[in-house]
N, C-alpha and C. Protein backbone atom coordinates (compact mmCIF):
# COMPACT_ATOMS: atom_id res chain seq x y z
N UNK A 1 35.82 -17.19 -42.39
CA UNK A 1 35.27 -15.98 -41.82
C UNK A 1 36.11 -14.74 -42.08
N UNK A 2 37.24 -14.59 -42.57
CA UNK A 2 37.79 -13.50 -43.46
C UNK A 2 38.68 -13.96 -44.41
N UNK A 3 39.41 -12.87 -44.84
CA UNK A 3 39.58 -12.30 -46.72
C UNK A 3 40.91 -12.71 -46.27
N UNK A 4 42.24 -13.03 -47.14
CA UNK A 4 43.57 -12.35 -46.93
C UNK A 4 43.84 -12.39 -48.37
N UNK A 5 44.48 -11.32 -49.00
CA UNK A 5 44.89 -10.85 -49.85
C UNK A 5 46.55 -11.29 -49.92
N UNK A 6 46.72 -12.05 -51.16
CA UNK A 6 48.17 -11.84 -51.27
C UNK A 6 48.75 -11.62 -52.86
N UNK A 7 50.14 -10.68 -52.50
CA UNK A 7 50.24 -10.01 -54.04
C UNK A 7 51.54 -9.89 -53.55
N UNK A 8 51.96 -10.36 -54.88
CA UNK A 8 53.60 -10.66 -55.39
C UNK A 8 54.11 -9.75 -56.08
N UNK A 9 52.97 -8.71 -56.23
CA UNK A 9 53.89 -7.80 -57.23
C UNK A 9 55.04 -7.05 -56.72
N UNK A 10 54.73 -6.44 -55.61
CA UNK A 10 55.94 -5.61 -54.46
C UNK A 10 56.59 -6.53 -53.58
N UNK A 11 56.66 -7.91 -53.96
CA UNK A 11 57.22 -8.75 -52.68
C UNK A 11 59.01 -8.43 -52.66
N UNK A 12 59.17 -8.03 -51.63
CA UNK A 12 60.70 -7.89 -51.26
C UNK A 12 60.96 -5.94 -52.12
N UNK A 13 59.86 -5.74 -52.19
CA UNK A 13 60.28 -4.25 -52.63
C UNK A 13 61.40 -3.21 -51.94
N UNK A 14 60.44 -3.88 -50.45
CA UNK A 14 60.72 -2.98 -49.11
C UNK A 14 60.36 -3.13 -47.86
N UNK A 15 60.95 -3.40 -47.08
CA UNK A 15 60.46 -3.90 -45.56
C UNK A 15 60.28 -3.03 -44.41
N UNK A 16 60.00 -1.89 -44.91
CA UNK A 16 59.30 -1.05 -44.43
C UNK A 16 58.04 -1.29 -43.88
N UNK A 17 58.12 -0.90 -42.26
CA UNK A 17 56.80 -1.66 -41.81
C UNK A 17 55.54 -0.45 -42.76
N UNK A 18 54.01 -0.99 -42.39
CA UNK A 18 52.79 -1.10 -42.95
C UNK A 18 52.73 -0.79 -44.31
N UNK A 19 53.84 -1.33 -44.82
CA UNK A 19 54.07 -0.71 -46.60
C UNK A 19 52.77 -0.89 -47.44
N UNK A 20 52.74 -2.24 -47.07
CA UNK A 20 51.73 -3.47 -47.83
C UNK A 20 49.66 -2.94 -47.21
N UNK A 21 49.71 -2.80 -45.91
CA UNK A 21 48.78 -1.71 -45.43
C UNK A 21 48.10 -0.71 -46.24
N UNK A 22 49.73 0.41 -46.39
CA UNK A 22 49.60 1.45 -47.03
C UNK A 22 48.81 1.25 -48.67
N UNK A 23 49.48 0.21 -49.19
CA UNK A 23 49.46 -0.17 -50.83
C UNK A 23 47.40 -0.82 -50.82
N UNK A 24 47.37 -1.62 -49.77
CA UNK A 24 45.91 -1.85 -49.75
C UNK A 24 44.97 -0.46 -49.75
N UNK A 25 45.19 0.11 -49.15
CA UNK A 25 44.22 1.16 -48.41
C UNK A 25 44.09 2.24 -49.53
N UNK A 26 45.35 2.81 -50.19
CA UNK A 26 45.64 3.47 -51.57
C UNK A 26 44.46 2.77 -52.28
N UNK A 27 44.60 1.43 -52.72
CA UNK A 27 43.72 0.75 -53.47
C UNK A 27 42.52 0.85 -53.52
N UNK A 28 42.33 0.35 -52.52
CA UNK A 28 40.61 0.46 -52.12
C UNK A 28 40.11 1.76 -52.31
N UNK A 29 40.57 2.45 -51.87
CA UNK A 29 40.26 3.83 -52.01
C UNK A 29 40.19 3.96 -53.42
N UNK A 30 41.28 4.20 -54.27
CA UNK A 30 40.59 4.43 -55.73
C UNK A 30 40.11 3.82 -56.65
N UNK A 31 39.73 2.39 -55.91
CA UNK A 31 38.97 1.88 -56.76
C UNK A 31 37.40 1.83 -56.25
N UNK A 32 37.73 2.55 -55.16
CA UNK A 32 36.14 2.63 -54.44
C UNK A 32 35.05 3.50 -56.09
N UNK A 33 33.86 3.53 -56.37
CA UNK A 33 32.76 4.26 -57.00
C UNK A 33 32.48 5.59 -55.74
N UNK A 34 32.69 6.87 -56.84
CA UNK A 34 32.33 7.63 -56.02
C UNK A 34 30.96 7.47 -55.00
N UNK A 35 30.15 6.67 -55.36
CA UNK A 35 28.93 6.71 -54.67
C UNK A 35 29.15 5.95 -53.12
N UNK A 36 30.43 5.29 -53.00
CA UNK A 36 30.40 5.16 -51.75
C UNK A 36 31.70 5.18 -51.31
N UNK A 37 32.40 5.83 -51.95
CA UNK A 37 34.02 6.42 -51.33
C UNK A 37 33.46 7.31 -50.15
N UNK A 38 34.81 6.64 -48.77
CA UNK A 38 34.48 7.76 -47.77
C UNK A 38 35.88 8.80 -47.63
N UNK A 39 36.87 8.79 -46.70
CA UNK A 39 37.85 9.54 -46.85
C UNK A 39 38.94 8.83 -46.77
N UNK A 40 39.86 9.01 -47.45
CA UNK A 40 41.56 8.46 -47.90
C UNK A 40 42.28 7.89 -46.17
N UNK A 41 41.76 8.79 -45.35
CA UNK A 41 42.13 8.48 -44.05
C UNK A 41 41.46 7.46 -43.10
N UNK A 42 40.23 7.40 -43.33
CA UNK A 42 39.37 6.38 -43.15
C UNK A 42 39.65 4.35 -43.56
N UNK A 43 39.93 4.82 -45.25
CA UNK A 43 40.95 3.33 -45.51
C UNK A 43 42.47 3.37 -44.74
N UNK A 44 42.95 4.15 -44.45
CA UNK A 44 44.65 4.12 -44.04
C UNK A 44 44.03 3.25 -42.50
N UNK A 45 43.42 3.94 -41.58
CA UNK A 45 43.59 3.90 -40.63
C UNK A 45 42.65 2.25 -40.63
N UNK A 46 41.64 2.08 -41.18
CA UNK A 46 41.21 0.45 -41.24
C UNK A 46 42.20 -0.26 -42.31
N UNK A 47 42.93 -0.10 -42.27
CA UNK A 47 43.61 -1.05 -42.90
C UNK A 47 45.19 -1.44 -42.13
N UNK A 48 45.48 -0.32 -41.51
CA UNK A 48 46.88 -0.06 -41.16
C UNK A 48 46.45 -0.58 -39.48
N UNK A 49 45.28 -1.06 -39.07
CA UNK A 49 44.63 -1.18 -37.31
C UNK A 49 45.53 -2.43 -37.17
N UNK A 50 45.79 -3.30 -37.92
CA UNK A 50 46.49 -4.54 -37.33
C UNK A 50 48.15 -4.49 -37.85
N UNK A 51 48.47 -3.93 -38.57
CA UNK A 51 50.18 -3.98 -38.44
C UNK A 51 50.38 -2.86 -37.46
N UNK A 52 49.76 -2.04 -37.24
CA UNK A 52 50.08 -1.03 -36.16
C UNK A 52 50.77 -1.08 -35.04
N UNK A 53 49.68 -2.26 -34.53
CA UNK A 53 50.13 -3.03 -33.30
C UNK A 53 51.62 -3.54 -33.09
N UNK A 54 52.46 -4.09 -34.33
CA UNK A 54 53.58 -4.11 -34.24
C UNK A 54 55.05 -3.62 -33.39
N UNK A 55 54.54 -2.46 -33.88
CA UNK A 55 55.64 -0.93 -33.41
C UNK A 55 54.23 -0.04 -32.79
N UNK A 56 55.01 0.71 -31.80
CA UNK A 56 54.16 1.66 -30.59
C UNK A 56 53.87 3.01 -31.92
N UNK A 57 52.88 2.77 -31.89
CA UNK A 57 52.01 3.44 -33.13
C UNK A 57 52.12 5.09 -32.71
N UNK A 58 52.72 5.94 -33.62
CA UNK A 58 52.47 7.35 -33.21
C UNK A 58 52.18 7.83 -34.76
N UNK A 59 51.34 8.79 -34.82
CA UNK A 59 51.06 9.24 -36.09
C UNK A 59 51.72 9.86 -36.92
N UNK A 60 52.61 10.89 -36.14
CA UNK A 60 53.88 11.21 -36.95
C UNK A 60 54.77 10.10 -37.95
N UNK A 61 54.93 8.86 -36.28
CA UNK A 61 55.68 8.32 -37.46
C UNK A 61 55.17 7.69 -38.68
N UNK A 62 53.59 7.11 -38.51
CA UNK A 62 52.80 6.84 -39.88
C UNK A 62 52.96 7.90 -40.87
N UNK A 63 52.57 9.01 -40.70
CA UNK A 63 53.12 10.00 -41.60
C UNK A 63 54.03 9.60 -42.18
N UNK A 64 55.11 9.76 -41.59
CA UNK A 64 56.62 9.25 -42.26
C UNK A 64 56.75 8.44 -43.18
N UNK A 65 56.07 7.27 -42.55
CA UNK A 65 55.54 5.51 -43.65
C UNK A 65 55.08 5.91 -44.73
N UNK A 66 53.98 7.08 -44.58
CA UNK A 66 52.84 7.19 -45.99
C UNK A 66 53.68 8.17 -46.88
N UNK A 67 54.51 9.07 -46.23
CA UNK A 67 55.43 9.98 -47.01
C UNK A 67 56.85 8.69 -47.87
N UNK A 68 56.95 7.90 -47.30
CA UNK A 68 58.01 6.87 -47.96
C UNK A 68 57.23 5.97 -48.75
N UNK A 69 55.96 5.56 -48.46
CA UNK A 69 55.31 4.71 -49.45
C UNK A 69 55.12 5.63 -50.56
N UNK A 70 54.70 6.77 -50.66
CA UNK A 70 54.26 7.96 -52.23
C UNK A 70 55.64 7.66 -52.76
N UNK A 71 56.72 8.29 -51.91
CA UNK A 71 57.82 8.42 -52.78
C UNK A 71 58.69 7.28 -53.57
N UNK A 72 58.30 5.89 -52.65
CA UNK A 72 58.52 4.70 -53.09
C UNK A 72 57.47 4.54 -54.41
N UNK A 73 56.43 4.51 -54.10
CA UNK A 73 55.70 4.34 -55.66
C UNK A 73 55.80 5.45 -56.78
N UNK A 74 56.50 6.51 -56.58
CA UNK A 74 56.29 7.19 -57.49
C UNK A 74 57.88 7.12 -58.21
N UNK A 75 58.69 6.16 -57.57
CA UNK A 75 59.90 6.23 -58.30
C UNK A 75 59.80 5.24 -59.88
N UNK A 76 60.51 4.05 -59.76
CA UNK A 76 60.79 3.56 -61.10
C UNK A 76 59.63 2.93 -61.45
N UNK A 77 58.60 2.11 -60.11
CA UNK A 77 58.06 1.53 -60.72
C UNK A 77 56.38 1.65 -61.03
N UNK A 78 56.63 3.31 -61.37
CA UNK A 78 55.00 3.70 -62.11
C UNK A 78 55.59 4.41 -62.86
N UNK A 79 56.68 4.12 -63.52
CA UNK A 79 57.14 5.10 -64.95
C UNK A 79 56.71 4.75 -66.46
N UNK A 80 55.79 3.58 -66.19
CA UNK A 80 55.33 2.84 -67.20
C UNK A 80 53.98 3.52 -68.15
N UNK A 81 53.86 3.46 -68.83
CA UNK A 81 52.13 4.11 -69.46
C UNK A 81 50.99 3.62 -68.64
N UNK A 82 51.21 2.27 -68.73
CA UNK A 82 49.97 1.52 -68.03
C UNK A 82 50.01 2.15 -66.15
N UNK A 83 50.86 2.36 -66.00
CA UNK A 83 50.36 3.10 -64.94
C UNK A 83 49.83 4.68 -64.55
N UNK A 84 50.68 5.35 -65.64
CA UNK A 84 50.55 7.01 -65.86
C UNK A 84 49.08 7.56 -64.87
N UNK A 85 47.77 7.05 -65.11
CA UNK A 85 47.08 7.88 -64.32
C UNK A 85 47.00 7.22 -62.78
N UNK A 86 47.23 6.15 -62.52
CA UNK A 86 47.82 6.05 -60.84
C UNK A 86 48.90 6.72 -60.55
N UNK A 87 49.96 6.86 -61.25
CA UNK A 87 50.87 7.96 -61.08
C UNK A 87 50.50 9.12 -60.66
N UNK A 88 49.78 9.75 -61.59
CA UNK A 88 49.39 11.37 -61.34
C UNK A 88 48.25 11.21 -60.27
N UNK A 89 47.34 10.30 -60.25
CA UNK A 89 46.95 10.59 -58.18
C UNK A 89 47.30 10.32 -57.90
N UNK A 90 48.96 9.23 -57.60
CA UNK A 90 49.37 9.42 -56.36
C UNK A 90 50.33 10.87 -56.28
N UNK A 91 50.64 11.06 -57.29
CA UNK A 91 51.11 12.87 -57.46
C UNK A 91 50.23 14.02 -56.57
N UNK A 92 48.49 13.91 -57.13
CA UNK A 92 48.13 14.37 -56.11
C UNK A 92 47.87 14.36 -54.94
N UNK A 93 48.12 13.26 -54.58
CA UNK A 93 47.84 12.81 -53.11
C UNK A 93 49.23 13.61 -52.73
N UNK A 94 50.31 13.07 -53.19
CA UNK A 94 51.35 13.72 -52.35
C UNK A 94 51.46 15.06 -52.45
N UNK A 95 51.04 15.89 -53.41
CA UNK A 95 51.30 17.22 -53.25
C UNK A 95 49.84 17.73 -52.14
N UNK A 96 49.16 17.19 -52.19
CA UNK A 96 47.94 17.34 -50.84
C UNK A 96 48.53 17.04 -49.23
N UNK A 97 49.05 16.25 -49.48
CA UNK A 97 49.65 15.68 -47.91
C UNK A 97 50.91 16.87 -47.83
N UNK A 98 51.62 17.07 -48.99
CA UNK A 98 53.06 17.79 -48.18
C UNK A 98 52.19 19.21 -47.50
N UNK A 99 51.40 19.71 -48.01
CA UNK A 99 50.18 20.95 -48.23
C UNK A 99 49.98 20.74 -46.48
N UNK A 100 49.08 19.82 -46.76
CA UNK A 100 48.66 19.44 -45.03
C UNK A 100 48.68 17.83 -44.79
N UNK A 101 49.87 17.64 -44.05
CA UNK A 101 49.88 16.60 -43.36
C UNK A 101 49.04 15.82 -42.93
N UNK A 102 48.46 16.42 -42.17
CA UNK A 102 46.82 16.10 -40.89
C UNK A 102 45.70 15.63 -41.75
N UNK A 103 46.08 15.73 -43.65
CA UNK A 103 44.66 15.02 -43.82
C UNK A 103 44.60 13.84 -43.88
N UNK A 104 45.71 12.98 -43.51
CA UNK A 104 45.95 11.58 -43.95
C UNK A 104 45.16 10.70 -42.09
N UNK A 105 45.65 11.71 -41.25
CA UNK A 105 45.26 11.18 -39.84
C UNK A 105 45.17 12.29 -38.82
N UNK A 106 43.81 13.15 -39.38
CA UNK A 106 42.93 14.32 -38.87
C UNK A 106 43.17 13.99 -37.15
N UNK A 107 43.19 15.02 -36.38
CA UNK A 107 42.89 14.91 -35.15
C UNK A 107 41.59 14.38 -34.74
């Protein structure tokens, strides 16, 4: 009666809580077809509903998480070709979020 996803590629990257959350929700999202993509904040927040629970959930500090997950993926290991255009959206994602924060988890 459900899915679990498991991927070795980032295992032991970083133990940063909802890292793995974060890395799903990124996903889904751009691999969604525009015809039924909804908003970037919409996957964060269904995806991130059960590690949340973990730690006393405040949005700031998710912020924080999603600001360390960009900068974590955008270091060594998307310097590759085969990754180059996930690179440059997650480039834009982060230059959108430093812009405005609040679009990742709107009031």
């Amino acid at each position: 009666g459900h899915v679990t996803v498991i991927d070795f590629e980032d295992f032991n990257l970083t133990q940063m809580p909802l890292y793995d959350e974060s890395t799903l929700a990124l996903s889904l999202y751009n691999a969604a077809p525009n015809s039924v993509k909804s908003h970037l904040s919409h996957e964060l927040r269904a995806c991130m509903e059960g590690g949340a629970g973990e730690f006393p959930y405040d949005v700031r500090v998710v912020e924080g998480l999603i600001l360390y997950h960009l900068l974590t993926r955008l270091g060594h290991w998307s310097l590759g070709i085969k990754r180059r255009p996930y690179r440059q959206w997650l480039l834009s994602i982060l230059d959108q979020f430093s812009h405005n924060p609040k679009m990742l988890f709107p009031s």
